[in-house]
N, C-alpha and C. Protein backbone atom coordinates (compact mmCIF):
# COMPACT_ATOMS: atom_id res chain seq x y z
N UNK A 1 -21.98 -6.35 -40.50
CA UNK A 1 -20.99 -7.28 -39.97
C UNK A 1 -20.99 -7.25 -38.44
N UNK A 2 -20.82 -5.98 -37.61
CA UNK A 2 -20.88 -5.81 -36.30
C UNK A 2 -22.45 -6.78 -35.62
N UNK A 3 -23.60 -6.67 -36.60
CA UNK A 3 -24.26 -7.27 -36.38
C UNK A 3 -24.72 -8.40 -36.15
N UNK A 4 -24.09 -9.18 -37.14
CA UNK A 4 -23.83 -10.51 -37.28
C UNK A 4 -22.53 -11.14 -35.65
N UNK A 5 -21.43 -10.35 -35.59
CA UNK A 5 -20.43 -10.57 -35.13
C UNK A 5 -21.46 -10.78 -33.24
N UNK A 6 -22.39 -9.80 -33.39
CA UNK A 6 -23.29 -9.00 -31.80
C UNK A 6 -23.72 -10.47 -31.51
N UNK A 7 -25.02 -10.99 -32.76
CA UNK A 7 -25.46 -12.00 -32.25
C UNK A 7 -24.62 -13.40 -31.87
N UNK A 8 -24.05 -13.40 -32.95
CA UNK A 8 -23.12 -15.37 -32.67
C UNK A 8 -22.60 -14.79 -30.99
N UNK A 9 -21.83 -13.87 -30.94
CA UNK A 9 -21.77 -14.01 -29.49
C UNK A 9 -22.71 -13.89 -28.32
N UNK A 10 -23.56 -13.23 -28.90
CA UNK A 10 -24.86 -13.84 -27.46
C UNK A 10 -25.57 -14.77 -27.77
N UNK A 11 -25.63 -15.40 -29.02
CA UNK A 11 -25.58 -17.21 -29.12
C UNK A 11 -24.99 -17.76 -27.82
N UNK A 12 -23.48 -17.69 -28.52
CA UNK A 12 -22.34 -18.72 -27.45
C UNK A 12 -22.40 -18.17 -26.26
N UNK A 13 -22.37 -16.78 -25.57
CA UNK A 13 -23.09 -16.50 -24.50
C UNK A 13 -24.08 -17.38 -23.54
N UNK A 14 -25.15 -17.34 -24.58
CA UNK A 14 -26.59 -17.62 -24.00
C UNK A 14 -26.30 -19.31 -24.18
N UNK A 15 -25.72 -19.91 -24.85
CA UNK A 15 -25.17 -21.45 -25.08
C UNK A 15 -24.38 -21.65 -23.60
N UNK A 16 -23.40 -21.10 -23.26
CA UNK A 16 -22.48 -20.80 -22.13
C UNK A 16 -23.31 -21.39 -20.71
N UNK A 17 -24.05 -20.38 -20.84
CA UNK A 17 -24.69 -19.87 -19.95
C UNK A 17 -26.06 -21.19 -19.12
N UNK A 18 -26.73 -21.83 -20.65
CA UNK A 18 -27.50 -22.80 -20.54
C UNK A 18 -26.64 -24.28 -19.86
N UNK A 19 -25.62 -24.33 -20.38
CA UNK A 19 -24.55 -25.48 -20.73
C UNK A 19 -24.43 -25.49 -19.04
N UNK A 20 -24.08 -23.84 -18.30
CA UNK A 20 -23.73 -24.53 -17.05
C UNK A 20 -24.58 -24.82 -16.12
N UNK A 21 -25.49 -24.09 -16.54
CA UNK A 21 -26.95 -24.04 -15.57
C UNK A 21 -27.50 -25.79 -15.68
N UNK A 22 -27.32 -26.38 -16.81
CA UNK A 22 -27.81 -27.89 -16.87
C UNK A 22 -26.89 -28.34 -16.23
N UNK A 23 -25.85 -28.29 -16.11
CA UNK A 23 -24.86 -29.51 -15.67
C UNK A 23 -24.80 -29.80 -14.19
N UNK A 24 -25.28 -30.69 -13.55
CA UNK A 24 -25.39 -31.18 -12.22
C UNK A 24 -23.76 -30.97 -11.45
N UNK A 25 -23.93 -30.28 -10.46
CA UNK A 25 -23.04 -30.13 -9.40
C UNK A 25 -22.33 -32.05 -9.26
N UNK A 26 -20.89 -31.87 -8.61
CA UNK A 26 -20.37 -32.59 -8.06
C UNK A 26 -21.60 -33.88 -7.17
N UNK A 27 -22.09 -32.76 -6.18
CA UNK A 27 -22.80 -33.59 -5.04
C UNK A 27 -24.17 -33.83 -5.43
N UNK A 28 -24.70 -33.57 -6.94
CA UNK A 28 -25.86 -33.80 -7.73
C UNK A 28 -25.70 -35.29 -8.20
N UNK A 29 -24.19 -35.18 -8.54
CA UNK A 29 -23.73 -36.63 -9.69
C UNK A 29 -23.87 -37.81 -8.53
N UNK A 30 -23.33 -37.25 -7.40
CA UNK A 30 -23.05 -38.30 -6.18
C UNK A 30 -24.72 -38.99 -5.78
N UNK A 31 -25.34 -37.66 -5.34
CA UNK A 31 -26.98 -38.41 -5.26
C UNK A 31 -27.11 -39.59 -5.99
N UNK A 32 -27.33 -38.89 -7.13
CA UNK A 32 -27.91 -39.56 -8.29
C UNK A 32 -27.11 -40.78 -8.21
N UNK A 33 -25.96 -41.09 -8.23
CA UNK A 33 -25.10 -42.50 -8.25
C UNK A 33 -25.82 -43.49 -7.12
N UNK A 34 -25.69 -42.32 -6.32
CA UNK A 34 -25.87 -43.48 -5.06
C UNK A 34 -27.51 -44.01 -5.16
N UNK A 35 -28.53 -42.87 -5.73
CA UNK A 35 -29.58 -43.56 -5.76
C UNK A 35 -30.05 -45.09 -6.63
N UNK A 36 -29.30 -44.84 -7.50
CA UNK A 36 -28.71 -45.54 -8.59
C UNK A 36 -28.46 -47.20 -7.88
N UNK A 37 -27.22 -46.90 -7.40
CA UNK A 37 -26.80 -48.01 -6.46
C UNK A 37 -27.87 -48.56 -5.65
N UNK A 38 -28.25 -47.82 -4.79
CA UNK A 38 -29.20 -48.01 -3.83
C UNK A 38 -30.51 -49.17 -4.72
N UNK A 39 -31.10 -48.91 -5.96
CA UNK A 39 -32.08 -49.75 -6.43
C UNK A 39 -31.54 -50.97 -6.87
N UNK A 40 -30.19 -50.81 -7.57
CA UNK A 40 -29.63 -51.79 -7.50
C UNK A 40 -29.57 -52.74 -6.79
N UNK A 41 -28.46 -52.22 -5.69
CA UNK A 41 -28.61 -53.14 -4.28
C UNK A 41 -29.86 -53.97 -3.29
N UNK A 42 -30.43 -53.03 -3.78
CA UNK A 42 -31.98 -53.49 -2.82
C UNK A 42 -32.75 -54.87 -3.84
N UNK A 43 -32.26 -54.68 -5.29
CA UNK A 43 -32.59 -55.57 -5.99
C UNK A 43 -31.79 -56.60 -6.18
N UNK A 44 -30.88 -56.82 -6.09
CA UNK A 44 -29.51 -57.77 -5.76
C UNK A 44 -29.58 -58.22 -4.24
N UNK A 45 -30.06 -57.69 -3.41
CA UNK A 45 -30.31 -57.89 -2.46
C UNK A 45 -31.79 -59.00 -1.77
N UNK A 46 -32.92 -58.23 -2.53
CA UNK A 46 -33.92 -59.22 -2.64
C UNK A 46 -33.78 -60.37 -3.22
N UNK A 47 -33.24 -60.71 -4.44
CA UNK A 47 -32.74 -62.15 -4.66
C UNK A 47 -31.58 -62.91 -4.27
N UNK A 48 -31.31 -62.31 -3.17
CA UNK A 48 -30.21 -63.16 -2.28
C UNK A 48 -28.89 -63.42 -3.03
N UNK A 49 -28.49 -62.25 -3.34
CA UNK A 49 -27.37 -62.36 -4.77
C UNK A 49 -26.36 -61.83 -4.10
N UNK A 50 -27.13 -60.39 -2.69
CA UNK A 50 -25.93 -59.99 -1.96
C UNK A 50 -26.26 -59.89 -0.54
N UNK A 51 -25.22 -59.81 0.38
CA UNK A 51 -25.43 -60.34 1.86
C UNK A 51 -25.48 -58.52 2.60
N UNK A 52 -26.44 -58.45 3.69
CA UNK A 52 -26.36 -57.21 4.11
C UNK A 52 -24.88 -56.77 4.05
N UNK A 53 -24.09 -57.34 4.97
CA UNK A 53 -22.37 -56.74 4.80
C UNK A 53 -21.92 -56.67 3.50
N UNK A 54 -21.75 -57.31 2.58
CA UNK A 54 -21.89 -56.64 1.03
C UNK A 54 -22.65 -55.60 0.70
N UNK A 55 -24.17 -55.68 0.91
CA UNK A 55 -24.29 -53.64 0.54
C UNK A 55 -23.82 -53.07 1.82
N UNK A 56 -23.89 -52.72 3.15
CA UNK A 56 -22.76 -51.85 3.76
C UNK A 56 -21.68 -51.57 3.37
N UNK A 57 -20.81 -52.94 2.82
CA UNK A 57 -19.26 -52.45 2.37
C UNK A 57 -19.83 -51.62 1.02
N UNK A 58 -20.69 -51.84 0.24
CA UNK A 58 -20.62 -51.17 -0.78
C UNK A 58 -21.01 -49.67 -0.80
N UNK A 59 -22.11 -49.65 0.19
CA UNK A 59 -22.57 -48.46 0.95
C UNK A 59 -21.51 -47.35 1.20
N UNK A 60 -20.80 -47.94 1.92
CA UNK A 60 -19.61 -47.68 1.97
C UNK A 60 -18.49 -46.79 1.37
N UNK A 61 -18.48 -47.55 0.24
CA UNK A 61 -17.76 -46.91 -0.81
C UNK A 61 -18.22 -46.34 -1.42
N UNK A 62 -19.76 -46.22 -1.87
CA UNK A 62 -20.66 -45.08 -2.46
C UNK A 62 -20.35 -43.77 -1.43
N UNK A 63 -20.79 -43.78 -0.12
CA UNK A 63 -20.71 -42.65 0.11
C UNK A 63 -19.17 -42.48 0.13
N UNK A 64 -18.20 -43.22 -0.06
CA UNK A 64 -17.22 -42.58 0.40
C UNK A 64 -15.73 -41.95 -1.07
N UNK A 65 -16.65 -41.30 -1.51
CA UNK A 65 -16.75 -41.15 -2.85
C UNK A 65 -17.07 -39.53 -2.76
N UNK A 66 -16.05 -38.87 -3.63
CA UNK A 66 -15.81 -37.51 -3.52
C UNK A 66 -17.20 -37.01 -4.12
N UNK A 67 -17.65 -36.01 -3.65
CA UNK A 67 -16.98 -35.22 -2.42
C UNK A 67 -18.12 -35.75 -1.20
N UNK A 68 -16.78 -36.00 -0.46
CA UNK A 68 -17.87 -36.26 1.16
C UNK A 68 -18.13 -35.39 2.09
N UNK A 69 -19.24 -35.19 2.32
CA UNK A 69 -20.14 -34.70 2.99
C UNK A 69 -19.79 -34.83 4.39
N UNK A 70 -20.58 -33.91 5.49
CA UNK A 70 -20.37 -34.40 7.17
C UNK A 70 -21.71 -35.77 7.39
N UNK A 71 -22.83 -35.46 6.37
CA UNK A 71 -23.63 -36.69 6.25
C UNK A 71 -23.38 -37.74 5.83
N UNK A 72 -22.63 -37.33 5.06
CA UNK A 72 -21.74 -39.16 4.18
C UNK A 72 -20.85 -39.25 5.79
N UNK A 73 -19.93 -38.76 6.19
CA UNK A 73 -19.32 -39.01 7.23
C UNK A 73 -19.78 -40.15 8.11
N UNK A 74 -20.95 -39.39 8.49
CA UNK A 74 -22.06 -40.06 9.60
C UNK A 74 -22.52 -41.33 9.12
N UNK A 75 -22.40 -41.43 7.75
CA UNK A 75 -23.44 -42.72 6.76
C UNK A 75 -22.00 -44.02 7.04
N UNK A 76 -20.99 -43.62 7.48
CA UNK A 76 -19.60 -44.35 6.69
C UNK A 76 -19.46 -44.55 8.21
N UNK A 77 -19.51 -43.90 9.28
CA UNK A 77 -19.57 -44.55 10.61
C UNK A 77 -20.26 -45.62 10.90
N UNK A 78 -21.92 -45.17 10.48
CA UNK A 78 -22.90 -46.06 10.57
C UNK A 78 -22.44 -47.66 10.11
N UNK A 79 -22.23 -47.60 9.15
CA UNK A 79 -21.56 -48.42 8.19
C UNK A 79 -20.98 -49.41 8.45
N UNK A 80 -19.95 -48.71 8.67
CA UNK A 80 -18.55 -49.13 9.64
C UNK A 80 -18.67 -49.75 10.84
N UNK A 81 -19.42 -49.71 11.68
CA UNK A 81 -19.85 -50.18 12.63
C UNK A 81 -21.13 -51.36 12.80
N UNK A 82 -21.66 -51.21 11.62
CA UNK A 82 -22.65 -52.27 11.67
C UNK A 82 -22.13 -53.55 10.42
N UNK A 83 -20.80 -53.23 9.95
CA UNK A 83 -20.42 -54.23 9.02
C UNK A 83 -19.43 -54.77 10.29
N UNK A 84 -18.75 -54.04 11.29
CA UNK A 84 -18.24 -55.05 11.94
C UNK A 84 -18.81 -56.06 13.76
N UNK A 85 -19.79 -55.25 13.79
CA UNK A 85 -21.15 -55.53 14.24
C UNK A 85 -21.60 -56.89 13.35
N UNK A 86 -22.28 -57.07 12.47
CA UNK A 86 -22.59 -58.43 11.67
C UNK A 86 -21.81 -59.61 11.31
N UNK A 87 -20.44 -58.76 10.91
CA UNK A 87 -18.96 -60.19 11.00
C UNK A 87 -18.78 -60.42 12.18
N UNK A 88 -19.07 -60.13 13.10
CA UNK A 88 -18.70 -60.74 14.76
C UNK A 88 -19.78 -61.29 14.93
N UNK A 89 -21.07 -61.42 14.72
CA UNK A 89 -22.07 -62.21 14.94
C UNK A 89 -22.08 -63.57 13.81
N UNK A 90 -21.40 -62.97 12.80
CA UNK A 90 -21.53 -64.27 12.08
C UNK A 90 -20.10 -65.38 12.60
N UNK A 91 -19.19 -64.51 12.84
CA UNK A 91 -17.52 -65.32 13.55
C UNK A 91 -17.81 -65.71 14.54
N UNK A 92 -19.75 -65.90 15.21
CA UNK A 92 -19.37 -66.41 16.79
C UNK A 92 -18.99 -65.46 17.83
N UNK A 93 -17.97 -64.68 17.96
CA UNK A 93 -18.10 -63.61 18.44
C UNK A 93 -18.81 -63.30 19.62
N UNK A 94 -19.68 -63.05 19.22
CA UNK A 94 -20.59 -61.78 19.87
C UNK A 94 -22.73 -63.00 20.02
N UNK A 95 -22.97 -62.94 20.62
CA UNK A 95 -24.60 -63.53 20.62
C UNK A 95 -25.31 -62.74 19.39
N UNK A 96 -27.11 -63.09 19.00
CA UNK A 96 -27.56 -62.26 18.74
C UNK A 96 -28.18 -61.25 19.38
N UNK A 97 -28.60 -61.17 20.65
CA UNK A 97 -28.78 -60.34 21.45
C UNK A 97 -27.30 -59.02 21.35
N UNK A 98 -26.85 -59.67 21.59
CA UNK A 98 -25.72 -58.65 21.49
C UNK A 98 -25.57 -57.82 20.20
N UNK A 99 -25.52 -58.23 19.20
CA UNK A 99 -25.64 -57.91 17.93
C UNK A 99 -26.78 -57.04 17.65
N UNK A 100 -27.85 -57.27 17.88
CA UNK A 100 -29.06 -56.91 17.85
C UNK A 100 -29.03 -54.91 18.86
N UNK A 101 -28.12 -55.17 19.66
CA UNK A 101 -28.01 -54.08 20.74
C UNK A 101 -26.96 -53.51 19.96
N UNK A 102 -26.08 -53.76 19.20
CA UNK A 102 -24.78 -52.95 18.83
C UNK A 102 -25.34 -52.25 17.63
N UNK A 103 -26.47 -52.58 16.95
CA UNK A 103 -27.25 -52.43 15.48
C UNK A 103 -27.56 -51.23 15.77
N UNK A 104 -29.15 -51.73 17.19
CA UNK A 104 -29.47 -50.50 17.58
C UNK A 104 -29.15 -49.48 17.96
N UNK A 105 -27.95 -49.43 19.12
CA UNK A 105 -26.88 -48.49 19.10
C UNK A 105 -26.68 -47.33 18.06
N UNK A 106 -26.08 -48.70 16.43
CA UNK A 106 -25.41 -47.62 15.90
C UNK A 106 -26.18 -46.62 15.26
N UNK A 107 -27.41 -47.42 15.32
CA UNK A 107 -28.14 -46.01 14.34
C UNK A 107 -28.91 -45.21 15.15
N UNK A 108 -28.98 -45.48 16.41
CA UNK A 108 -29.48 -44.31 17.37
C UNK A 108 -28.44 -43.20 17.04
N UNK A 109 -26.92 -43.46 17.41
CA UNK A 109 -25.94 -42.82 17.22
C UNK A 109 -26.32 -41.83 15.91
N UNK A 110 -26.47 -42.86 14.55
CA UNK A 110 -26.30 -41.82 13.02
C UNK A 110 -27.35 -41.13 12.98
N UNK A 111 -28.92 -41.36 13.55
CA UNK A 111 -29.56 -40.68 13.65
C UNK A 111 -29.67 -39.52 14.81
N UNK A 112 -28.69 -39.66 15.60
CA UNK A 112 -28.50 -38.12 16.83
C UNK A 112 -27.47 -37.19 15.71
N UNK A 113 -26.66 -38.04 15.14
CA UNK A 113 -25.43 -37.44 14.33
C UNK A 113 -26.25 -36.32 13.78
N UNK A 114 -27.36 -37.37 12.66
CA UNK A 114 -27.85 -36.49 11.59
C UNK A 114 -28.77 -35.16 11.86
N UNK A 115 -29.70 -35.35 13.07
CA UNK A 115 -30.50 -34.12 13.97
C UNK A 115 -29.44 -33.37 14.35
N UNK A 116 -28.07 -33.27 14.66
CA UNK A 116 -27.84 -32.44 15.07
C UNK A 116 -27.26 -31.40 13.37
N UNK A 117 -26.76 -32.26 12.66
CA UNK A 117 -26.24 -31.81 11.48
C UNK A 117 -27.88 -31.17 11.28
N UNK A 118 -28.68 -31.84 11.11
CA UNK A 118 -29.76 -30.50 10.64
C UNK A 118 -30.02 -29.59 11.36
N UNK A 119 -29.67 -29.79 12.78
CA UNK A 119 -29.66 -28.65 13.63
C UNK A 119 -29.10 -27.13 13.57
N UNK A 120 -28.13 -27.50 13.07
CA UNK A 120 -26.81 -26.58 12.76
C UNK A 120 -26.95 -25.99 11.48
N UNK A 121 -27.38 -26.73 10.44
CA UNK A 121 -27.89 -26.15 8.97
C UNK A 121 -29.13 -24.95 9.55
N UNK A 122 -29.90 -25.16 10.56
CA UNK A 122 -30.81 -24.41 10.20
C UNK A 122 -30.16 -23.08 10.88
N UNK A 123 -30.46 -21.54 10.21
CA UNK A 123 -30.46 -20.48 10.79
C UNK A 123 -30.90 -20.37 12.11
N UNK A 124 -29.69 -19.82 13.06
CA UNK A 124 -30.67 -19.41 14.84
C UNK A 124 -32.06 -18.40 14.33
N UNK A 125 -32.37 -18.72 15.16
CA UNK A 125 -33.94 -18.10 15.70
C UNK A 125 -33.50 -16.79 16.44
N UNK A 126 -33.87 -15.82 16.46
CA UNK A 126 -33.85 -14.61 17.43
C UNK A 126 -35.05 -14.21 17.65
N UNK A 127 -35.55 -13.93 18.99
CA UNK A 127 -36.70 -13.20 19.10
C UNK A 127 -36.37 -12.10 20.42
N UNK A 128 -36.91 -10.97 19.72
CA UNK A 128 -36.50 -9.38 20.81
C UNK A 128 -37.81 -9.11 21.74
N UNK A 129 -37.70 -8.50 22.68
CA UNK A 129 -38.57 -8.00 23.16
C UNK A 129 -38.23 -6.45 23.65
N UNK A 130 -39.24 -5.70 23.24
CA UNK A 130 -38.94 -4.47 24.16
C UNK A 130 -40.03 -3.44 24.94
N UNK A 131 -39.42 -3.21 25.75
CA UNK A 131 -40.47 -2.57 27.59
C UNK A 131 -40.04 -2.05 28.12
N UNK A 132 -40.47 -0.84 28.06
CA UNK A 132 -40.13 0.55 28.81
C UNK A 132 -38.65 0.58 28.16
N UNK A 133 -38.73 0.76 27.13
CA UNK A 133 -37.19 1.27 26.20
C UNK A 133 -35.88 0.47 26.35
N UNK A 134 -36.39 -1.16 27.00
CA UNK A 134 -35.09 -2.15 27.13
C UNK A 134 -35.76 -3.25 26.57
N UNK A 135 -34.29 -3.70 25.72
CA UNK A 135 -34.84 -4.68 24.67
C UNK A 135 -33.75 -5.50 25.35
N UNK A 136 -34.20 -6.74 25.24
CA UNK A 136 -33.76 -8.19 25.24
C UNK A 136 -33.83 -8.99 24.20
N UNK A 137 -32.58 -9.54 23.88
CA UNK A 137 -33.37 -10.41 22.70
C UNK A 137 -32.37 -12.09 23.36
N UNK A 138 -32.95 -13.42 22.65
CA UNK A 138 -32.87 -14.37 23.18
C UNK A 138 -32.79 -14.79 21.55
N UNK A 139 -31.83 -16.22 21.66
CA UNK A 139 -31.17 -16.83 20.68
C UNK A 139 -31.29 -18.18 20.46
N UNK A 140 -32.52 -18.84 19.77
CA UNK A 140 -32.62 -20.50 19.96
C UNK A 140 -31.64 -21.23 18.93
């Protein structure tokens, strides 16, 4: 009986155990959605079904969709700025030259955002030196 009783529980154990190891994280489900979206859009998009400011706003709300990230952050600025960047060029507003400069702008901006966010992910660098029994070390 003890025997029987040993295994079913390192069954449901080892069941436990599999069950959580498969199940995609929070920010796994989010990828995956947004990649999701993303083929979508690009295909709704190629047949002129949706207008760039329609996938931004939708963009939008994909990333802005728990849990957000400091990269979703940066994605929802971008965003944000180039959906109201495009309604001022289409309201007259603004020239296309102008438009064209506020575009470039913003993603110079999300792309300094995002180098520095990988900047910061990566571990400092240390390198020591030592001569005549004095060490220095320096921190990139």
């Amino acid at each position: 009986m003890s025997k029987l009783v040993l295994v079913l529980c390192s069954i449901a154990v080892a069941g436990a155990i599999s069950g959580c190891a498969a199940s995609p994280s929070p920010s796994d489900r989010k990828l995956a959605a947004f990649s999701e979206w993303q083929k979508d859009a690009s295909a709704r998009e190629a047949a002129g079904k949706l207008s760039r400011v329609d996938k931004l706003k939708e963009m939008y709300a994909q990333l802005a969709k728990e849990p957000v990230s400091m990269s979703d952050v940066a994605g929802m600025r971008w965003a944000s700025s180039d959906i109201t960047t495009l309604e001022a060029y289409q309201a007259g507003k603004i020239d296309r030259a102008e438009a064209e400069s506020r575009l470039h702008q913003s993603e110079t901006t999300w792309q300094s955002e995002r180098a520095a966010q990988n900047a910061a992910a990566r571990p400092a660098s240390t390198r020591c030196i030592t001569w005549q029994g004095f060490t220095q070390c320096a921190t990139q």
